[in-house]
N, C-alpha and C. Protein backbone atom coordinates (compact mmCIF):
# COMPACT_ATOMS: atom_id res chain seq x y z
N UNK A 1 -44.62 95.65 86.92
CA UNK A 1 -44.08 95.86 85.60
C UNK A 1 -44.41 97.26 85.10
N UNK A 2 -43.43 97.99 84.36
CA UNK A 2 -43.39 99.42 83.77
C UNK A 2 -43.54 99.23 82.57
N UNK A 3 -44.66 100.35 81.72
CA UNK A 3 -45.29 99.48 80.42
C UNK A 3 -44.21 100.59 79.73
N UNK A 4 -43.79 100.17 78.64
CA UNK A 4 -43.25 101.35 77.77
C UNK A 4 -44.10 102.51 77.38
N UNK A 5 -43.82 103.87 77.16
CA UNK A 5 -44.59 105.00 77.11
C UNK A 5 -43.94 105.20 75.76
N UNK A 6 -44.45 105.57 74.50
CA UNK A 6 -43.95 105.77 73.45
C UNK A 6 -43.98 107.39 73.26
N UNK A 7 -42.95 108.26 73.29
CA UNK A 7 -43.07 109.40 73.27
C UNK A 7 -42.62 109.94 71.81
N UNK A 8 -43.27 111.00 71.80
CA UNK A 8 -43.46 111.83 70.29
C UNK A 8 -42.79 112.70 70.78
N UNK A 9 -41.89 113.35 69.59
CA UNK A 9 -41.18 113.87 69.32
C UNK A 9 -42.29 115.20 69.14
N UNK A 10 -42.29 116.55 70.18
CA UNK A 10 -42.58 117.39 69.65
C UNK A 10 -42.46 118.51 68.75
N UNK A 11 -43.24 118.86 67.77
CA UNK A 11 -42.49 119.81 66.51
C UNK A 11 -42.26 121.37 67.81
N UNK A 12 -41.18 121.83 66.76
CA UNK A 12 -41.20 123.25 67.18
C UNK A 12 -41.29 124.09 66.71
N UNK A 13 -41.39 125.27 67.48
CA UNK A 13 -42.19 126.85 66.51
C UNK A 13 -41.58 126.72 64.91
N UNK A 14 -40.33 126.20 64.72
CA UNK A 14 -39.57 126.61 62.98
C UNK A 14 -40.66 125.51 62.86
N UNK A 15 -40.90 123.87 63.23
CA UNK A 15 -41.44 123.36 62.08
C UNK A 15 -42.98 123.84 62.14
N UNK A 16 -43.89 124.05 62.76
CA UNK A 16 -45.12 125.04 62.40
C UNK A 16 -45.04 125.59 61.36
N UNK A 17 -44.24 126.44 61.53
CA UNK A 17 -43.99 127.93 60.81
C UNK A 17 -44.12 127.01 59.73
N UNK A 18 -43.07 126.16 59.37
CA UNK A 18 -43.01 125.66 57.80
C UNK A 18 -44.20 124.80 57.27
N UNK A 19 -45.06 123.95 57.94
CA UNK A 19 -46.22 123.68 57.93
C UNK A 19 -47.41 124.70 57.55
N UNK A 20 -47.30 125.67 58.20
CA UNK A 20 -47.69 126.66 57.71
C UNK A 20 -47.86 127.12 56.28
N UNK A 21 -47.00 127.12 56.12
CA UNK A 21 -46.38 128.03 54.96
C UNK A 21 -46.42 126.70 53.79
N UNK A 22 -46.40 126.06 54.29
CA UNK A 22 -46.46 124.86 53.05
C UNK A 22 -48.21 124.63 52.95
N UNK A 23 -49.25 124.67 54.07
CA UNK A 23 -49.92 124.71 53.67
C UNK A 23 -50.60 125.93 52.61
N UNK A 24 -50.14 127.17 53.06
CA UNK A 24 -50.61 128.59 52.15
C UNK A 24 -50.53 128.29 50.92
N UNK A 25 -49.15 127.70 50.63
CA UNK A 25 -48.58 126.99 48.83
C UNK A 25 -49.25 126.09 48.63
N UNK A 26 -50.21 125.56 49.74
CA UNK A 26 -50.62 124.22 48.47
C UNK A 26 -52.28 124.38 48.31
N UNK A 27 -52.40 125.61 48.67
CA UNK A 27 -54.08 125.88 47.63
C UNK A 27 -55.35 124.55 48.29
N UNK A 28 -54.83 124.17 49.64
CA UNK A 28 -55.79 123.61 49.86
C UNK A 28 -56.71 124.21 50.82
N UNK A 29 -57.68 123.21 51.69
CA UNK A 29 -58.31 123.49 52.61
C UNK A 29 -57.50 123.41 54.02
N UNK A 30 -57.64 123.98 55.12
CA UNK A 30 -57.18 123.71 56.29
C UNK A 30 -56.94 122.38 57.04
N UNK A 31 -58.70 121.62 56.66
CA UNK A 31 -59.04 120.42 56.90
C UNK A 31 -58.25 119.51 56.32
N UNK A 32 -58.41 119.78 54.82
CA UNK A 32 -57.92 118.60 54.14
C UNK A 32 -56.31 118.63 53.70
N UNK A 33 -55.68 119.31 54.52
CA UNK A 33 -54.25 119.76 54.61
C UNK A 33 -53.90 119.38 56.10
N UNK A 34 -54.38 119.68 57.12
CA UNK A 34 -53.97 118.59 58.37
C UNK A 34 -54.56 117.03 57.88
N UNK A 35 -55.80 116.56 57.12
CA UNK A 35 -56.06 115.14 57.60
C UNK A 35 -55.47 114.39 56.26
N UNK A 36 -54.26 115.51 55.48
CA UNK A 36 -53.60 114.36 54.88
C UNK A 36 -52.62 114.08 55.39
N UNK A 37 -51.63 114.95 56.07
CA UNK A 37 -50.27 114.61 56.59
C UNK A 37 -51.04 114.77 58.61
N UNK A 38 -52.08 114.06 59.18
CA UNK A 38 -52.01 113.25 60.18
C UNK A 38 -51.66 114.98 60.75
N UNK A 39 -52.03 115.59 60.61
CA UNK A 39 -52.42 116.73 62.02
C UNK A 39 -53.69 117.10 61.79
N UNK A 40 -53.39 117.34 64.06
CA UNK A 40 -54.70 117.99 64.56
C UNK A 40 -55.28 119.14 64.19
N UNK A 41 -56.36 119.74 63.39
CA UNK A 41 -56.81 120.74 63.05
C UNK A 41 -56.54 121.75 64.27
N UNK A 42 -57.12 121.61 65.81
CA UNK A 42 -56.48 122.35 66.46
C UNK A 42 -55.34 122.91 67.06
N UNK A 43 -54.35 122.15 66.90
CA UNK A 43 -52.92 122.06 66.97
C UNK A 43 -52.69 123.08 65.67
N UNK A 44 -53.10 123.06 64.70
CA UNK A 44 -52.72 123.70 63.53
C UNK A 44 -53.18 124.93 63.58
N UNK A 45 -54.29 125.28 63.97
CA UNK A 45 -55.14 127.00 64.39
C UNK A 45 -54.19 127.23 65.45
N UNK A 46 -54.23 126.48 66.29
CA UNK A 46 -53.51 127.01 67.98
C UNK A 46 -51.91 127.89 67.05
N UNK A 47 -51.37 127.14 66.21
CA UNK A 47 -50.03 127.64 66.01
C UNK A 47 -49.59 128.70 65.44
N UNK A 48 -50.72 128.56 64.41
CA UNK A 48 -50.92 129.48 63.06
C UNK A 48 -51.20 131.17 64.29
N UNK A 49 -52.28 130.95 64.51
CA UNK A 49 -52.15 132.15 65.32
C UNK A 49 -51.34 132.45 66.50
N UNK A 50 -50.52 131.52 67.44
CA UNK A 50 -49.95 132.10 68.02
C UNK A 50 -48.06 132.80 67.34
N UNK A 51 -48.25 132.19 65.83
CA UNK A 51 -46.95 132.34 64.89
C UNK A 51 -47.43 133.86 64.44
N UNK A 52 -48.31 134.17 64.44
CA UNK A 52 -48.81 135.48 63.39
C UNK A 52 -48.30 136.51 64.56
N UNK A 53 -47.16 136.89 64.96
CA UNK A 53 -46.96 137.79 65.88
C UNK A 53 -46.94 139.37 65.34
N UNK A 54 -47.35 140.15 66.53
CA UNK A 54 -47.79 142.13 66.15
C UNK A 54 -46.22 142.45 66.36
N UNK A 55 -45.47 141.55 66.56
CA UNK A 55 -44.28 141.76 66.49
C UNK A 55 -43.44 141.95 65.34
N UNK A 56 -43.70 140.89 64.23
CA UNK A 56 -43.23 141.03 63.14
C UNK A 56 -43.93 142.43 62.44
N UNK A 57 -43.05 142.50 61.65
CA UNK A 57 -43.05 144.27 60.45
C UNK A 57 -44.64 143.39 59.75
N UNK A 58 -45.02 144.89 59.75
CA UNK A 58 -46.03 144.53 58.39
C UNK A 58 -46.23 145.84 57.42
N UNK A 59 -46.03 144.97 56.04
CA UNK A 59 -45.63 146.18 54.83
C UNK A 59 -47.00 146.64 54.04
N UNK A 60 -47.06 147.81 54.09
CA UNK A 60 -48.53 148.18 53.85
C UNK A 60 -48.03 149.37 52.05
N UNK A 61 -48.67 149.72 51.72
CA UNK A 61 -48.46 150.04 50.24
C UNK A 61 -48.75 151.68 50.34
N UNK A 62 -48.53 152.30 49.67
CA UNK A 62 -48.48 153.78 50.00
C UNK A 62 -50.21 154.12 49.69
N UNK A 63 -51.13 155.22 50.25
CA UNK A 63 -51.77 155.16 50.31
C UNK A 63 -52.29 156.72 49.73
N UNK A 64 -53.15 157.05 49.25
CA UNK A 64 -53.26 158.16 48.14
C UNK A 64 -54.35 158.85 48.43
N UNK A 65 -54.67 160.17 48.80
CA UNK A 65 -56.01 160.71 48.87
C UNK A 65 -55.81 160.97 47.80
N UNK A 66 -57.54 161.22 47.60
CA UNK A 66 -58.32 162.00 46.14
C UNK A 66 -58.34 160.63 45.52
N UNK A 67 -58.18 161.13 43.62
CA UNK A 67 -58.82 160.24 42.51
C UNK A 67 -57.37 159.40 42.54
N UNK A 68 -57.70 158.53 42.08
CA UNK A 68 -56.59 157.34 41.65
C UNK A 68 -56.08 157.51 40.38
N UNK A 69 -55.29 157.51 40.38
CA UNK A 69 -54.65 157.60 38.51
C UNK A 69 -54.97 156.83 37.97
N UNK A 70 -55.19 156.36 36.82
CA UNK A 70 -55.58 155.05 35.66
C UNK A 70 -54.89 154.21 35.42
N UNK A 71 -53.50 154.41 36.07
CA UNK A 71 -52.30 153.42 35.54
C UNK A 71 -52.20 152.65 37.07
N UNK A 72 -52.81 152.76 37.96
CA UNK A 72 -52.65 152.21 38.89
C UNK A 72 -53.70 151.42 39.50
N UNK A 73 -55.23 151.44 38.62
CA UNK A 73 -56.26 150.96 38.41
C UNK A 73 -55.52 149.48 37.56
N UNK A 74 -54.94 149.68 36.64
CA UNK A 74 -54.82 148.79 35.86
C UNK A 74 -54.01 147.23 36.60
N UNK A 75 -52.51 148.43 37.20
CA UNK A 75 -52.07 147.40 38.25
C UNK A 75 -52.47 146.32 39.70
N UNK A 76 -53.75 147.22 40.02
CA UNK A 76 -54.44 146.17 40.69
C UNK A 76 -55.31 145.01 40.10
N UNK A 77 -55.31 143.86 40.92
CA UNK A 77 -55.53 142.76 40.27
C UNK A 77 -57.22 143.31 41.46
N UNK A 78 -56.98 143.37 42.36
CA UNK A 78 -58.27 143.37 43.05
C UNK A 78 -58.46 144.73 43.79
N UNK A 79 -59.68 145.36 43.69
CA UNK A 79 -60.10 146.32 44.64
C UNK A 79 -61.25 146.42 45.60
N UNK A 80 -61.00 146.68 46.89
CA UNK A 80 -62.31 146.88 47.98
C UNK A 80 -62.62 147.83 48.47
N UNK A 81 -63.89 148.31 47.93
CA UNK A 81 -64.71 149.43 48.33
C UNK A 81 -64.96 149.67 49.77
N UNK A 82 -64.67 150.06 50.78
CA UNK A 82 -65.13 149.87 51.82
C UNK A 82 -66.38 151.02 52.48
N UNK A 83 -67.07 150.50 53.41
CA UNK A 83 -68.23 151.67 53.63
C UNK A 83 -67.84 152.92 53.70
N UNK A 84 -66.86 153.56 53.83
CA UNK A 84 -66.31 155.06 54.33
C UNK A 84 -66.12 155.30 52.72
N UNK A 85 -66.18 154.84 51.68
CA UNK A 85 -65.74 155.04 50.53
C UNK A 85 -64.04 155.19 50.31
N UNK A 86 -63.25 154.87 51.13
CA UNK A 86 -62.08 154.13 50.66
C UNK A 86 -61.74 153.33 50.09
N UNK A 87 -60.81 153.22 49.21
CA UNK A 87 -60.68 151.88 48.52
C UNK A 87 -59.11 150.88 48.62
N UNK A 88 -59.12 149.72 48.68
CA UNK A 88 -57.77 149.10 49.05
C UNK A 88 -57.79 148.36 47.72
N UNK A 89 -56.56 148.41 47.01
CA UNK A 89 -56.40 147.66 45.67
C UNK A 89 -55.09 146.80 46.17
N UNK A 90 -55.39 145.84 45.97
CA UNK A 90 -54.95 144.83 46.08
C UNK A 90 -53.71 144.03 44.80
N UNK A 91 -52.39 144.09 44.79
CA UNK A 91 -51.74 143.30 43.43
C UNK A 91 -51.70 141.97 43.50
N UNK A 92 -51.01 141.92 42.22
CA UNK A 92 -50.87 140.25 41.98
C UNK A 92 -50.10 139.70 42.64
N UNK A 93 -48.80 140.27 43.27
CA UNK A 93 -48.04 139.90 44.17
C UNK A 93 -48.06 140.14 45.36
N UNK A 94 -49.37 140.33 45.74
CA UNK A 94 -49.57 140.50 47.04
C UNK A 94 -48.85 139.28 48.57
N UNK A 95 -48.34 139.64 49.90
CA UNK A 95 -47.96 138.38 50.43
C UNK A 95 -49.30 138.20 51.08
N UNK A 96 -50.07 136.66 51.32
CA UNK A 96 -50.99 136.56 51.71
C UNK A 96 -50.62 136.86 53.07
N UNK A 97 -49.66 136.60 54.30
CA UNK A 97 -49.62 137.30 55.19
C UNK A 97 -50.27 138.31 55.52
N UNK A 98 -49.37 139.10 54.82
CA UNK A 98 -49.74 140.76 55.20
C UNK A 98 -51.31 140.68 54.72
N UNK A 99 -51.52 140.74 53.30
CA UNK A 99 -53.21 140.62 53.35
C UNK A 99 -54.21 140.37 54.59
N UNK A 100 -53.93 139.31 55.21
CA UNK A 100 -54.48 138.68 56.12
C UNK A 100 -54.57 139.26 57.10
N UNK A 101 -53.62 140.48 57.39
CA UNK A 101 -53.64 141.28 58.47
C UNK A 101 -53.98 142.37 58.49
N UNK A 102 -54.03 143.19 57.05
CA UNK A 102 -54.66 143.96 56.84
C UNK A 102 -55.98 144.19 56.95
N UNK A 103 -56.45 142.82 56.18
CA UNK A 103 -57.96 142.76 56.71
C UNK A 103 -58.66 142.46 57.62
N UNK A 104 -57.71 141.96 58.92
CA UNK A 104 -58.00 141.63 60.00
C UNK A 104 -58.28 142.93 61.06
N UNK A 105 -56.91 144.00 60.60
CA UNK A 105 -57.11 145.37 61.15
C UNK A 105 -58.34 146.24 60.50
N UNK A 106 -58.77 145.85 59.42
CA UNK A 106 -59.99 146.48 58.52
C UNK A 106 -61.57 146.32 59.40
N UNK A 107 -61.53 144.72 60.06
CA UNK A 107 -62.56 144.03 60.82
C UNK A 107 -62.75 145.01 61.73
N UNK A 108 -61.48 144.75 62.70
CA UNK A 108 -61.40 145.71 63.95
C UNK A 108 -62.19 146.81 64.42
């Protein structure tokens, strides 16, 4: 006798992506965003980073030697000092994407 094999329907790269992205919008934790909708935390890292491709554009903000003007102090919502004494100001409409990669190239 042949037992039935119940096969799952595997997601693909679009539905990640949107998993993704639905988790960024919903202000939660990683954890507690796979173990409500029944995914594997590693399934979810594995994707997330192999979706973050050096392929896609990444939009970086114009960048200014010397003093900063005052009106552009104001428009940042956040600024980071970094050891070289550069500074990255950060807006309110920032895409967390790009953020994420910026500071990932900052690590580097």
């Amino acid at each position: 006798m042949a037992e039935a094999v119940e096969k799952r329907a595997t997601p693909k790269p679009e539905q990640w992506q949107e998993r993704i992205i639905e988790h960024e919008r919903s202000g939660m934790s990683v954890r507690g965003f796979c173990k409500t909708r029944g995914i594997a935390e590693h399934l979810f890292f594995y994707w997330r980073k192999r979706l973050r491709s050096p392929k896609q554009p990444v939009r970086f903000a114009l960048i200014e030697k010397g003093a900063a003007p005052s009106d552009s102090m104001e428009a940042a919502t956040l600024e980071l000092v970094l050891a070289t004494g550069e500074r990255l100001r950060i807006s309110k409409g920032v895409d967390s994407g790009t953020l994420r990669t910026v500071l990932e190239a900052l690590r580097a």
